[in-house]
C-alpha atoms as a PDB file:
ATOM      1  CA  UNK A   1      41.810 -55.765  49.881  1.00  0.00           C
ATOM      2  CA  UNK A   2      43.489 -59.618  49.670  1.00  0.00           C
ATOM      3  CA  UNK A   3      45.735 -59.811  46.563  1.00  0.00           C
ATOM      4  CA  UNK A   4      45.058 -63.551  45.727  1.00  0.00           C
ATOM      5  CA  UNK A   5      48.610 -65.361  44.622  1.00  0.00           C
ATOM      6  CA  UNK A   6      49.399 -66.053  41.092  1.00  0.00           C
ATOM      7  CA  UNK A   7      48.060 -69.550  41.364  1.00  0.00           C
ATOM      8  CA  UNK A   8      45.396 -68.515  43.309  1.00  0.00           C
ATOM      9  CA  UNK A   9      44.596 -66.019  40.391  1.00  0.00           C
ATOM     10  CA  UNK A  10      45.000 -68.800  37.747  1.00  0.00           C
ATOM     11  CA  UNK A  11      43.056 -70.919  39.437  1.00  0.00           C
ATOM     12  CA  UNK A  12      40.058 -68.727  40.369  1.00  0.00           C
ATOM     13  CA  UNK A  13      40.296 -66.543  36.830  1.00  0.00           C
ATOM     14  CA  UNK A  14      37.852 -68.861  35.164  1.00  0.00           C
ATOM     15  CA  UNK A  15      34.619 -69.118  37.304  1.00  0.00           C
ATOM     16  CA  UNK A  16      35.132 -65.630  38.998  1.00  0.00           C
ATOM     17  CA  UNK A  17      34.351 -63.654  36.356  1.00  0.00           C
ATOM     18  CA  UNK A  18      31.776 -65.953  34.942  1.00  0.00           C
ATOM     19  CA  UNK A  19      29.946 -65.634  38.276  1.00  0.00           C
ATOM     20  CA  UNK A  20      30.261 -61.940  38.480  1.00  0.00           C
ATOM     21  CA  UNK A  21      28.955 -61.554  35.318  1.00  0.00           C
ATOM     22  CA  UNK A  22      25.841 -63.732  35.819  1.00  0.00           C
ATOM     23  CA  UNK A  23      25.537 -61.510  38.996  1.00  0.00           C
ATOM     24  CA  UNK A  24      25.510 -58.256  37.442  1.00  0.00           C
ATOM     25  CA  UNK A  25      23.351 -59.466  34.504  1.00  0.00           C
ATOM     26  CA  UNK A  26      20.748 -61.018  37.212  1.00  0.00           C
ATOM     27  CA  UNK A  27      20.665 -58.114  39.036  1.00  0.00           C
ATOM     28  CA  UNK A  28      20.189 -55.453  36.113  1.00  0.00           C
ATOM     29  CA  UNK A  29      17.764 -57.565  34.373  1.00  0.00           C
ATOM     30  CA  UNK A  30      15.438 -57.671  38.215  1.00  0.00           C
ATOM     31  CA  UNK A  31      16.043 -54.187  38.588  1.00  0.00           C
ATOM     32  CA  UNK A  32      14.545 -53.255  35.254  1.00  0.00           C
ATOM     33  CA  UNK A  33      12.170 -55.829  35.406  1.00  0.00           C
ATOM     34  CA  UNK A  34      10.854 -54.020  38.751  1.00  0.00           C
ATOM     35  CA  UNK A  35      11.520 -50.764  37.276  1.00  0.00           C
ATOM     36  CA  UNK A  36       8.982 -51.453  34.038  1.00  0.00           C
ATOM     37  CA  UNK A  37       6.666 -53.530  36.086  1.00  0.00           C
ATOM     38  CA  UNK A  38       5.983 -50.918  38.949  1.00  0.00           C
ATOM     39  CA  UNK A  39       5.452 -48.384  35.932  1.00  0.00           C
ATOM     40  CA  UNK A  40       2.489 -50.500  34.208  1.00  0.00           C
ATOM     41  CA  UNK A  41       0.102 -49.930  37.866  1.00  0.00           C
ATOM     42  CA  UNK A  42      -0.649 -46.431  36.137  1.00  0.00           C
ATOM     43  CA  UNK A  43      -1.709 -47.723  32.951  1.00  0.00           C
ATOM     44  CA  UNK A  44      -4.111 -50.131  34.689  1.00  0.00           C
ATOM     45  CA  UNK A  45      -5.709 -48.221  36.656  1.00  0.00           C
ATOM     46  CA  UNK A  46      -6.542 -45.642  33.929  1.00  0.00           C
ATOM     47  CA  UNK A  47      -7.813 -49.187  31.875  1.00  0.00           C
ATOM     48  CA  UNK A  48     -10.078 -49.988  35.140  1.00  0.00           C
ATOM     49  CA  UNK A  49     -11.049 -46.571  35.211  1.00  0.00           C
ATOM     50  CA  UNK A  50     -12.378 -46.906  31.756  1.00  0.00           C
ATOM     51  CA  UNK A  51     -14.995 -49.810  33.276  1.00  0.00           C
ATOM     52  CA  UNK A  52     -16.588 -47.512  36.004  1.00  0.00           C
ATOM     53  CA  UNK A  53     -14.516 -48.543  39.215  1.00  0.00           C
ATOM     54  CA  UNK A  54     -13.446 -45.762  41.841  1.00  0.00           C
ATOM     55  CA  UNK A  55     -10.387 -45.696  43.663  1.00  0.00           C
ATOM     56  CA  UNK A  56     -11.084 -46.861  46.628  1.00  0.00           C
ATOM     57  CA  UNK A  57     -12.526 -49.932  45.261  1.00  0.00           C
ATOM     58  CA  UNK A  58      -9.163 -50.350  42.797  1.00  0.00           C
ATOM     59  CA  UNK A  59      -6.855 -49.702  45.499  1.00  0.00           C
ATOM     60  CA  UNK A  60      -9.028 -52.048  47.979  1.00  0.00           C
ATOM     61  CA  UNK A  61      -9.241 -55.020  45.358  1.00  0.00           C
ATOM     62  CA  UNK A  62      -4.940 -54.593  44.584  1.00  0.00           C
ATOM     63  CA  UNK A  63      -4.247 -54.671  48.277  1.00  0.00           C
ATOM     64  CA  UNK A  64      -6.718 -57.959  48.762  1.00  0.00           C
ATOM     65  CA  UNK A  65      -4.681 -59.337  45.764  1.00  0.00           C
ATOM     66  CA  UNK A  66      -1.738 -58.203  47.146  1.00  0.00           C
ATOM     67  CA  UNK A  67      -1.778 -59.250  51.037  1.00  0.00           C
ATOM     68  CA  UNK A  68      -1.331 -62.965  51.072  1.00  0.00           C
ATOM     69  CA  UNK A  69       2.021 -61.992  49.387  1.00  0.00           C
ATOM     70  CA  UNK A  70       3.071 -59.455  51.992  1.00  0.00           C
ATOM     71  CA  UNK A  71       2.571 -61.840  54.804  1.00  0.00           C
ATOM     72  CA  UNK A  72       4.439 -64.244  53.423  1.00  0.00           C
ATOM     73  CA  UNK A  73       7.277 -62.228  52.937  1.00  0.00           C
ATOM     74  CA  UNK A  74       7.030 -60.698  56.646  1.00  0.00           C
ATOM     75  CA  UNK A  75       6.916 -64.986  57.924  1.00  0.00           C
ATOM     76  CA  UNK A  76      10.124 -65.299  55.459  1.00  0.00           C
ATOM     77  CA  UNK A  77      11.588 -62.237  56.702  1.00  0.00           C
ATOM     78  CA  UNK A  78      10.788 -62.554  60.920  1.00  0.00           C
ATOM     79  CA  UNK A  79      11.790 -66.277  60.691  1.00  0.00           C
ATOM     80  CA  UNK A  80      15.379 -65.461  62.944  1.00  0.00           C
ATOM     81  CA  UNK A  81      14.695 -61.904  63.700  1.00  0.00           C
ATOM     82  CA  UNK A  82      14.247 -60.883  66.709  1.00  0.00           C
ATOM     83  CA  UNK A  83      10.731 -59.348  68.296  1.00  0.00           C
ATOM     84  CA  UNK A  84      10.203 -55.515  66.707  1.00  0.00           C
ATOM     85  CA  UNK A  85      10.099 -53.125  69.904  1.00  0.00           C
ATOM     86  CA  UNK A  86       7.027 -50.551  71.022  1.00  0.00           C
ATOM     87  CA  UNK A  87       9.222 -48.048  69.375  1.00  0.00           C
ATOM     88  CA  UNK A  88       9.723 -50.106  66.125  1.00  0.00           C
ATOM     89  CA  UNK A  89       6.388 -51.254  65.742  1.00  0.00           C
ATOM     90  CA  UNK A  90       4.686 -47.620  66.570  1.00  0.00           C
ATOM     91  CA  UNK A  91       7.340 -46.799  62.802  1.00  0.00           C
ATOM     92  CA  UNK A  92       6.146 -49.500  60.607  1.00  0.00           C
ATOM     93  CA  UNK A  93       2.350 -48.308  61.622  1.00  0.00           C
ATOM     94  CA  UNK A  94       3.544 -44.882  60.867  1.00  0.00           C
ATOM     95  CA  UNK A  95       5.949 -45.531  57.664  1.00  0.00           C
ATOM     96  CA  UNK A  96       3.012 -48.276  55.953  1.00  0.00           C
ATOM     97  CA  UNK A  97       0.167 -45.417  56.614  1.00  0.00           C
ATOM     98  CA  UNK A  98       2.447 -42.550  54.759  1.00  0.00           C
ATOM     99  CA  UNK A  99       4.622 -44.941  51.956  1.00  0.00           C
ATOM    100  CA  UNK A 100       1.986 -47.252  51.292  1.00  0.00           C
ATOM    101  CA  UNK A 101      -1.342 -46.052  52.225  1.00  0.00           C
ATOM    102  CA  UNK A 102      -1.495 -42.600  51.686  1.00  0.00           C
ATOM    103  CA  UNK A 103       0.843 -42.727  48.739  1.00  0.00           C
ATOM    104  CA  UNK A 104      -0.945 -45.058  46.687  1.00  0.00           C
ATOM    105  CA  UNK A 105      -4.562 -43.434  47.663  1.00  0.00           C
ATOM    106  CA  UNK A 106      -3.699 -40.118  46.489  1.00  0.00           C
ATOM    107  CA  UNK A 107      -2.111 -41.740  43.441  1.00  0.00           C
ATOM    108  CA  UNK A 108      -4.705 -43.225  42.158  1.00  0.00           C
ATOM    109  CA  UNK A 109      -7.237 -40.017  42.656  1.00  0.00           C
ATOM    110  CA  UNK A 110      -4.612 -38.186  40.807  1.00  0.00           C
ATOM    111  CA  UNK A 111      -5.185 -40.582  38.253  1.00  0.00           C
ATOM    112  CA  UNK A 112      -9.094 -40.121  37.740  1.00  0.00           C
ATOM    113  CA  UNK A 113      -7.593 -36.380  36.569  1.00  0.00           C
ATOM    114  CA  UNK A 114      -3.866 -36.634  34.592  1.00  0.00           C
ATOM    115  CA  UNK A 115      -2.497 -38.717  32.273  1.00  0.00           C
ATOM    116  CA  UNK A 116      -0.363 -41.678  33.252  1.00  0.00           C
ATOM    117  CA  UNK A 117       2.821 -39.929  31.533  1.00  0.00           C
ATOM    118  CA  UNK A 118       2.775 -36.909  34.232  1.00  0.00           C
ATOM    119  CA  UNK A 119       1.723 -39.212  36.976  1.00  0.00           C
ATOM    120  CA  UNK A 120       5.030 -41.339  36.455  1.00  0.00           C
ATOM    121  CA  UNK A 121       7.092 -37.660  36.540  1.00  0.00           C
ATOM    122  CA  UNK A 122       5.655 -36.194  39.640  1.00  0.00           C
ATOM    123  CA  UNK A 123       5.974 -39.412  41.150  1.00  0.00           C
ATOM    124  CA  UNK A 124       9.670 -39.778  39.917  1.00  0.00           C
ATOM    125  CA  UNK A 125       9.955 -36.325  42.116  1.00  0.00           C
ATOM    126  CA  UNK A 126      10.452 -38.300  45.188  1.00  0.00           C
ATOM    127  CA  UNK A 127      14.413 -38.778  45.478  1.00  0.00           C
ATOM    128  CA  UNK A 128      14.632 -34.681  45.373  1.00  0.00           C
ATOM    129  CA  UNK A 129      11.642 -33.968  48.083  1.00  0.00           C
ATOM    130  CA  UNK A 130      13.946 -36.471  50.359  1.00  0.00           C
ATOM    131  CA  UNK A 131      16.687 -33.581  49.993  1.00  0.00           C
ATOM    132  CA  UNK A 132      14.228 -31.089  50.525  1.00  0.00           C
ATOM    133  CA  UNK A 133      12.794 -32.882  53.812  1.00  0.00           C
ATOM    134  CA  UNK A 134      16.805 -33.375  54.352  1.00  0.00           C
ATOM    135  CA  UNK A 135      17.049 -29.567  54.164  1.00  0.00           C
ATOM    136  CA  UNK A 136      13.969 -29.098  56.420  1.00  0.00           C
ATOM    137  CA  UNK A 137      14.052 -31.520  59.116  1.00  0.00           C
ATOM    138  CA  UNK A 138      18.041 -32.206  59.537  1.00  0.00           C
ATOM    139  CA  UNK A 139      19.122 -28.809  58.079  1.00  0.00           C
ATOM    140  CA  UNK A 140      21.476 -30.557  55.279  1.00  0.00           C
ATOM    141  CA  UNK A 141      22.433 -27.937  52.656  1.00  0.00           C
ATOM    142  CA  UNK A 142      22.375 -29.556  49.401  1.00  0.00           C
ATOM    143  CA  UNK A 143      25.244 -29.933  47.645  1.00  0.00           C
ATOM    144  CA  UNK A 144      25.794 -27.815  43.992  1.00  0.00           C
ATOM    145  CA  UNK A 145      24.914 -30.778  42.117  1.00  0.00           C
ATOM    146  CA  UNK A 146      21.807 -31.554  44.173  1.00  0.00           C
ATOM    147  CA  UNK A 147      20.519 -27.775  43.775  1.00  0.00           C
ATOM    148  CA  UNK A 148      21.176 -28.327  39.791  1.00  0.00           C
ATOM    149  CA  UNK A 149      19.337 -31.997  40.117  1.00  0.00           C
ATOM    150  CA  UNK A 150      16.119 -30.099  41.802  1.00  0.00           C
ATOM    151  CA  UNK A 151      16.067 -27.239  39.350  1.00  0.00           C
ATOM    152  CA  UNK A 152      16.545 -29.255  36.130  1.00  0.00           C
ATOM    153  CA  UNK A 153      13.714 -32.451  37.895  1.00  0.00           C
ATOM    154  CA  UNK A 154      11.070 -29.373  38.392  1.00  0.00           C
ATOM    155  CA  UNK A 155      12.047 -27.909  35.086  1.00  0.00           C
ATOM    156  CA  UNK A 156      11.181 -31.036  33.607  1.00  0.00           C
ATOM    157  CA  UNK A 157       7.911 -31.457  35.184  1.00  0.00           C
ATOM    158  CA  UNK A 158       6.904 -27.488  34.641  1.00  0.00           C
ATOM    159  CA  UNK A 159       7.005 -28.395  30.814  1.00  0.00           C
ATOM    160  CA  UNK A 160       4.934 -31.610  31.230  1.00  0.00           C
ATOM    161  CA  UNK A 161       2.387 -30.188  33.452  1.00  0.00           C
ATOM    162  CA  UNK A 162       2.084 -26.873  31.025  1.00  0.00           C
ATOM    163  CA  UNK A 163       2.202 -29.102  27.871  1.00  0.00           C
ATOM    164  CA  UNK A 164      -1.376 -31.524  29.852  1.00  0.00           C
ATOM    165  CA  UNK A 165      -2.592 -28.012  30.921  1.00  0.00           C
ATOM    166  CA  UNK A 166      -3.284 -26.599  28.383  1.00  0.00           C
ATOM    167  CA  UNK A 167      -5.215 -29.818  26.907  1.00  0.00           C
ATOM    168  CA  UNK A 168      -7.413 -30.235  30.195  1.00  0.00           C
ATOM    169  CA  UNK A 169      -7.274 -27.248  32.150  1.00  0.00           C
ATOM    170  CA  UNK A 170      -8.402 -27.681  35.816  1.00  0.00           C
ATOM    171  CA  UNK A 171      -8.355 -31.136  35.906  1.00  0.00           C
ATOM    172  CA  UNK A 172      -4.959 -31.323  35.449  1.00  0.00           C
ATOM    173  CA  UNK A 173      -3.864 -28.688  38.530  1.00  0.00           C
ATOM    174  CA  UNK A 174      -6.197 -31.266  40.462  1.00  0.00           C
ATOM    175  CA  UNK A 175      -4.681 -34.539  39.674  1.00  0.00           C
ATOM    176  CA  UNK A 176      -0.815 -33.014  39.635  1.00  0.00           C
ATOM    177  CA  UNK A 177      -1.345 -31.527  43.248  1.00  0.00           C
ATOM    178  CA  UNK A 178      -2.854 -35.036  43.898  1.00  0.00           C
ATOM    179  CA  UNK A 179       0.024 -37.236  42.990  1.00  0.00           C
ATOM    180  CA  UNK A 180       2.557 -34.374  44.272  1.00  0.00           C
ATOM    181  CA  UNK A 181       0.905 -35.210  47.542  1.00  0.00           C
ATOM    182  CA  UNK A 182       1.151 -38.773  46.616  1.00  0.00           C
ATOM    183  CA  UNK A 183       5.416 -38.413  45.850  1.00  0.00           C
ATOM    184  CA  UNK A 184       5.739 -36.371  49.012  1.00  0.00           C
ATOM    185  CA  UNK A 185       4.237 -38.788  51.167  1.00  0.00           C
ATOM    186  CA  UNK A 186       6.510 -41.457  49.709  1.00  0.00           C
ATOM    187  CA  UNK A 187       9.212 -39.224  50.332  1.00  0.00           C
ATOM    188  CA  UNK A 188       8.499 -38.704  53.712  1.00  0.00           C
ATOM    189  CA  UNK A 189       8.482 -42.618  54.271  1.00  0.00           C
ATOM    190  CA  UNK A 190      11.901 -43.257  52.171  1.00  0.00           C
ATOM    191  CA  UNK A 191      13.210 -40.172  54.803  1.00  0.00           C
ATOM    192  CA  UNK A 192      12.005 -41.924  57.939  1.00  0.00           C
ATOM    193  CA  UNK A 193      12.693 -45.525  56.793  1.00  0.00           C
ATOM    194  CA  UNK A 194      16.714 -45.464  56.690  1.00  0.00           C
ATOM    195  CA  UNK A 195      17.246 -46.008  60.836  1.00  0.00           C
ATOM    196  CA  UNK A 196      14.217 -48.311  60.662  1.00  0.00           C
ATOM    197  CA  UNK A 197      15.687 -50.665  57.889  1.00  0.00           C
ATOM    198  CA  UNK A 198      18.996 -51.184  59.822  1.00  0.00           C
ATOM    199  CA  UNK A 199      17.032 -52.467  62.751  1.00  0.00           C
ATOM    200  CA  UNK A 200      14.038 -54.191  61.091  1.00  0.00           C
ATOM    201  CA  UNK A 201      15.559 -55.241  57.501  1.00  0.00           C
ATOM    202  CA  UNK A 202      14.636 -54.047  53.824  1.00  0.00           C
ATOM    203  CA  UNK A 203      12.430 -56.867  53.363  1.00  0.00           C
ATOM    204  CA  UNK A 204      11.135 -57.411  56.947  1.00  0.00           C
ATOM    205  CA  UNK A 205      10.305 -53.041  57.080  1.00  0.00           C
ATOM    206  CA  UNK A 206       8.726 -53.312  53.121  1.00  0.00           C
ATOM    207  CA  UNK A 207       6.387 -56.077  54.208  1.00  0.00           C
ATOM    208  CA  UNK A 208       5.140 -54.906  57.317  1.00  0.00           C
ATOM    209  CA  UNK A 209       4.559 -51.605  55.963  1.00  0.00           C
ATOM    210  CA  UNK A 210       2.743 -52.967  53.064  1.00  0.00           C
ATOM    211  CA  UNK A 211       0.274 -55.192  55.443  1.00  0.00           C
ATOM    212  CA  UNK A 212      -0.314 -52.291  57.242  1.00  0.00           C
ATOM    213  CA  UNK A 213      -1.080 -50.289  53.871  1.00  0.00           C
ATOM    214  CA  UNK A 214      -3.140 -53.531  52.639  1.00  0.00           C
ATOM    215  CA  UNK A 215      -5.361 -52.788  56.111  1.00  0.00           C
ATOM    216  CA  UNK A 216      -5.912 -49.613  55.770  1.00  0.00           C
ATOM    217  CA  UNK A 217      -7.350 -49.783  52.051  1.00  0.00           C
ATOM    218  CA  UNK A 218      -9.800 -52.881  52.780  1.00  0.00           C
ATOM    219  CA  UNK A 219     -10.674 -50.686  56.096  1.00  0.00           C
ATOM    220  CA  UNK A 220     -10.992 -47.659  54.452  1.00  0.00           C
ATOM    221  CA  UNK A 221     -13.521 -49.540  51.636  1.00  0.00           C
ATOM    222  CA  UNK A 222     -16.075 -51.121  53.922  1.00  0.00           C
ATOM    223  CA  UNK A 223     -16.108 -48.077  56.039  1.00  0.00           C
ATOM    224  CA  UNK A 224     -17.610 -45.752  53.322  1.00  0.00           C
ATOM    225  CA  UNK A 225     -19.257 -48.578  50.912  1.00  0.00           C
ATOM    226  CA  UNK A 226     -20.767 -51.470  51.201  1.00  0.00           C
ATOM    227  CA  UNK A 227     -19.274 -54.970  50.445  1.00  0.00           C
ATOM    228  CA  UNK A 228     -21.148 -56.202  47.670  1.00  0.00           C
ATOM    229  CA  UNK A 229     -20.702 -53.431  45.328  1.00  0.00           C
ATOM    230  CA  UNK A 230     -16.923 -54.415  45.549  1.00  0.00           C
ATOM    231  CA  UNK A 231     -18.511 -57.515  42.995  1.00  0.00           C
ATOM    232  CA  UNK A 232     -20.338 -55.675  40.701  1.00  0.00           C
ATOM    233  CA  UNK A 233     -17.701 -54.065  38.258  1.00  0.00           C
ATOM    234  CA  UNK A 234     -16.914 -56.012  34.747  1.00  0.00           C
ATOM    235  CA  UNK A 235     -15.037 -59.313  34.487  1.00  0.00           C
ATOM    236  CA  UNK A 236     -12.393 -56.954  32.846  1.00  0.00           C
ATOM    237  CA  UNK A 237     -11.942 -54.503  36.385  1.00  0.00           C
ATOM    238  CA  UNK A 238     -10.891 -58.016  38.476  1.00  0.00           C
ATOM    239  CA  UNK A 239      -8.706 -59.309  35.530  1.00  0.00           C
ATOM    240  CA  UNK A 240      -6.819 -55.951  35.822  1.00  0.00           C
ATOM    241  CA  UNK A 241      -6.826 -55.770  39.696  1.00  0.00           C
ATOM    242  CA  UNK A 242      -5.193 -59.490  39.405  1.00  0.00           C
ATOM    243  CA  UNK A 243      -2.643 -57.869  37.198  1.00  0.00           C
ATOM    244  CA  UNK A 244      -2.137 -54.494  39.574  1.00  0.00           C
ATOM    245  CA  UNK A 245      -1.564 -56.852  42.820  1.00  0.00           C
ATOM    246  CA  UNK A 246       0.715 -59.336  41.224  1.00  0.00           C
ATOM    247  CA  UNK A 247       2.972 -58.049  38.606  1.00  0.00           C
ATOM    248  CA  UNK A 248       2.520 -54.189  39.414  1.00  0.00           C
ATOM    249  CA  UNK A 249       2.962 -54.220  43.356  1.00  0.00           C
ATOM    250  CA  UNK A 250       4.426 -57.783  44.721  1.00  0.00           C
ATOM    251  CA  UNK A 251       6.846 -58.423  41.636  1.00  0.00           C
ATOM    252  CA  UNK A 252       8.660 -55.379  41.546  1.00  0.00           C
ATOM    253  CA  UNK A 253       8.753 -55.134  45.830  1.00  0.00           C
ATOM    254  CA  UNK A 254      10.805 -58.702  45.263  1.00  0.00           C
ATOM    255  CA  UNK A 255      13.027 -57.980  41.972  1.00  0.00           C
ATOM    256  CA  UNK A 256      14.116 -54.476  42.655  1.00  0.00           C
ATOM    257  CA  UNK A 257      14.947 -55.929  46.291  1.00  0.00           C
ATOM    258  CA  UNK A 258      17.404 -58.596  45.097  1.00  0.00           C
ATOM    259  CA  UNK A 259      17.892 -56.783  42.082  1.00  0.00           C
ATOM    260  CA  UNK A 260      19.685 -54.087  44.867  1.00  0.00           C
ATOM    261  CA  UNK A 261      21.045 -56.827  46.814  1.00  0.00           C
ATOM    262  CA  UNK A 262      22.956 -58.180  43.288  1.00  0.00           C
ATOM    263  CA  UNK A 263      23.975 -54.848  41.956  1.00  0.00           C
ATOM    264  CA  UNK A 264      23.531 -51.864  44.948  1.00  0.00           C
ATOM    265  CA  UNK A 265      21.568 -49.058  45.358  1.00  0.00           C
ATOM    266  CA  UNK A 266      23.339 -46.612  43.185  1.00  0.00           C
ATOM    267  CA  UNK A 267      23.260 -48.813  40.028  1.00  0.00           C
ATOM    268  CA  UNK A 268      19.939 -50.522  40.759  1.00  0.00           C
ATOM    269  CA  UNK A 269      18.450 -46.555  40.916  1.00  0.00           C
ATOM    270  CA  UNK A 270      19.786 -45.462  37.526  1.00  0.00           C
ATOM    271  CA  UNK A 271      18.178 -48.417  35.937  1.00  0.00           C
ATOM    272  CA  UNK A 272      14.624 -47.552  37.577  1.00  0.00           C
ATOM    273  CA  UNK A 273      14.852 -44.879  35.193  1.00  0.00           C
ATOM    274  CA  UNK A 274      13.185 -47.385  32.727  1.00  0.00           C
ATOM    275  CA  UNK A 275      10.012 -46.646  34.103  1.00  0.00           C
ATOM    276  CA  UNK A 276       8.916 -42.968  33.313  1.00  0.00           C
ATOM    277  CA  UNK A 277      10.051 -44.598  29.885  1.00  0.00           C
ATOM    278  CA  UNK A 278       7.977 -47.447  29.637  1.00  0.00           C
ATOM    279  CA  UNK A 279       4.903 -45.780  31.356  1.00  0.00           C
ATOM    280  CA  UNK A 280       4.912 -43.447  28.446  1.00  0.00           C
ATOM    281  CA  UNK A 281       5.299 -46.378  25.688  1.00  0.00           C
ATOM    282  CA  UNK A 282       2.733 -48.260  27.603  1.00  0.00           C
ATOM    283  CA  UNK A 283       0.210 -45.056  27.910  1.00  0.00           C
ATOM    284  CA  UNK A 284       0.741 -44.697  24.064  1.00  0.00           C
ATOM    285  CA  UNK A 285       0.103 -47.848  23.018  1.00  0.00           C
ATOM    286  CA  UNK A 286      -2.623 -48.923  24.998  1.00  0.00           C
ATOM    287  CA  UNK A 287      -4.379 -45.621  26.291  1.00  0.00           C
ATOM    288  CA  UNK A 288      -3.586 -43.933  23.098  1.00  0.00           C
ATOM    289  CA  UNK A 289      -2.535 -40.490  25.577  1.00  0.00           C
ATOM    290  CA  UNK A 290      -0.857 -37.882  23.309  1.00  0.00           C
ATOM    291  CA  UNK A 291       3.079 -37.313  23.762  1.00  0.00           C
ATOM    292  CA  UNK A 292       4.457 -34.329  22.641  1.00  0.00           C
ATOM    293  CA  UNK A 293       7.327 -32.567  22.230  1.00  0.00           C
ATOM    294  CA  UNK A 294       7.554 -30.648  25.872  1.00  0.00           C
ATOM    295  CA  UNK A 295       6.346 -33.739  27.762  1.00  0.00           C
ATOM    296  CA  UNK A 296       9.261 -35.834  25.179  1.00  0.00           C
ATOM    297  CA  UNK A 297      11.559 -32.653  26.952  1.00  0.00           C
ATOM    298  CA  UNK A 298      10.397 -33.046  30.301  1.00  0.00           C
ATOM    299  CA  UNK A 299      10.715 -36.779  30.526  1.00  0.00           C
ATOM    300  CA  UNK A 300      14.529 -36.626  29.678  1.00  0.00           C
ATOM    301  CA  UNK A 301      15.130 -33.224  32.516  1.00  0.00           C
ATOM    302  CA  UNK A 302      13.150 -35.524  34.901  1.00  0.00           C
ATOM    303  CA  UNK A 303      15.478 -38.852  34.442  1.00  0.00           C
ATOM    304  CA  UNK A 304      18.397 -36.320  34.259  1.00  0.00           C
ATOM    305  CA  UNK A 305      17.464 -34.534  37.548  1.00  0.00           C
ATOM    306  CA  UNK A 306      16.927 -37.610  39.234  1.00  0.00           C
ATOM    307  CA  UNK A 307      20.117 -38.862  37.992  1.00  0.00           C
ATOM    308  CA  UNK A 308      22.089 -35.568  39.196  1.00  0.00           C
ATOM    309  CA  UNK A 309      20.483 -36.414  42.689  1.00  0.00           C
ATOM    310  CA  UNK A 310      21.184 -40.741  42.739  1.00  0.00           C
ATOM    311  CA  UNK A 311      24.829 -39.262  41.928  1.00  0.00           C
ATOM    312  CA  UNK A 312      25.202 -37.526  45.065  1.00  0.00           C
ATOM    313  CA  UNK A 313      23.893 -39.198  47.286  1.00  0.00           C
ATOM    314  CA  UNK A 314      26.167 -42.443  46.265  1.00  0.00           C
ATOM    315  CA  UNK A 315      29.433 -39.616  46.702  1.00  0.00           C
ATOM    316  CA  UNK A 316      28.179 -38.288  50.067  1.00  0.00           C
ATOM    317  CA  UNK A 317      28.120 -42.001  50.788  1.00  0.00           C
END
């Protein structure tokens, strides 16, 4: 590192910090602006839910909302790249179908069946089933503090899950296993995205992947209903789609982004932890869900595991 010169120092003390500063407060304030954003999709869905729409049509109607956006961003983002290979484009079909597609399909079953509190805590599972696909595929022992993270993440959970169970039975070992499926498939794309965004990009990768994902859903929609009944929900299912496309998928895709580009992925991760948080303020005040004392306990294990796990992976790198 350049030591800078006493009058270099003098002269740069003023506007260095200042700009640091506005940096780090920038980048904190996207990141949990992403963070609580992402965590709000839950809550609307369970709203739409409330008005008679399905998923498919939910997740059809964000992705419509939500694909203009996406191929801007890949335009933005191809602008000087160069052309993606056979190899590279055969990935983003692959890594959109698994993190974007699949993921946010079994999601939002898992919804029809769980509250939006657990949903947000399996989902927040994803970080440790990366170390377990680590462990599976690449044979990377975890580290002490990883094996703590997983136990103390899935302790967390356990007391969620029995705290739901208990109120709804079967439907909630039908929704969990649902949005486990959903975190592991998001797993499995965060695990086979890391080569991928070092030749493609972060933002170039993220929108592909997403109009691939934004595909699929429309696809998947007119292949099993017809078009019209897309138009016959309540005003109130389309005002909530509008909000589930824009603030709850393309906002937080763009201020987590810079927000990591500002701040890094180590910081930018511990601050996501605002979302399991709001997701439960949000399900309480709007879908008046229940919160008690073991899902209150599993919450905090779940951030805590997940912040074991964001720990070690920043000293491995």
């Amino acid at each position: 590192m350049t030591v800078p010169t006493p009058r270099a120092a003098a002269v740069a003390a003023p506007s260095l910090p200042t700009s640091s500063r506005r940096l780090l407060i920038s980048g904190l304030l996207l990141a949990a602006t992403g963070a609580i954003a992402a965590s709000g999709k839950a809550v609307i869905v369970k709203l739409a839910y409330r008005h008679g729409a399905d998923a498919t049509a939910l997740l059809a109607l964000r992705m419509m909302i939500a694909f203009p956006f996406f191929i801007a961003m890949g335009m933005w983002a191809a602008r000087r790249a160069q052309p993606l290979s056979a190899g590279d484009r055969w990935r983003v079909l692959l890594l959109g179908f698994s993190g974007y597609y699949l993921s946010s399909y079994l999601d939002f079953l898992g919804l029809q069946y769980i509250s939006a509190t657990l949903e947000r805590l399996i989902l927040y599972l994803s970080p440790t089933l990366v170390v377990l696909i680590a462990l599976v595929v690449l044979k990377q022992r975890p580290t002490r503090t990883q094996v703590a993270a997983l136990l103390v993440s899935y302790l967390g959970v356990l007391l969620a899950f029995g705290h739901d169970i208990q109120l709804e039975g079967r439907r909630t070992l039908i929704g969990s296993a649902l949005v486990f499926a959903s975190a592991l498939s998001y797993a499995v794309y965060l695990f086979g995205s890391g080569q991928a965004v070092a030749r493609i990009g972060a933002v170039r990768l993220t929108a592909y992947a997403s109009m691939v994902a934004c595909v699929l859903c429309i696809g998947q929609y007119l292949l099993f209903q017809p078009w019209d009944a897309l138009w016959a929900y309540a005003p109130s299912v389309y005002w909530l789609s509008l909000l589930n496309g824009t603030v709850c998928t393309v906002l937080p895709v763009l201020a987590i982004m810079i927000g990591v580009k500002r701040i890094g992925s180590s910081l930018a991760a511990q601050v996501s932890m605002l979302g399991p948080v709001s997701t439960i303020v949000l399900s309480v005040w709007l879908l008046d869900e229940p919160m008690g004392i073991w899902q209150s306990a599993g919450t905090v294990l779940v951030l805590l595991g997940v912040l074991l796990v964001g720990r070690g992976v920043a000293k491995k790198c």
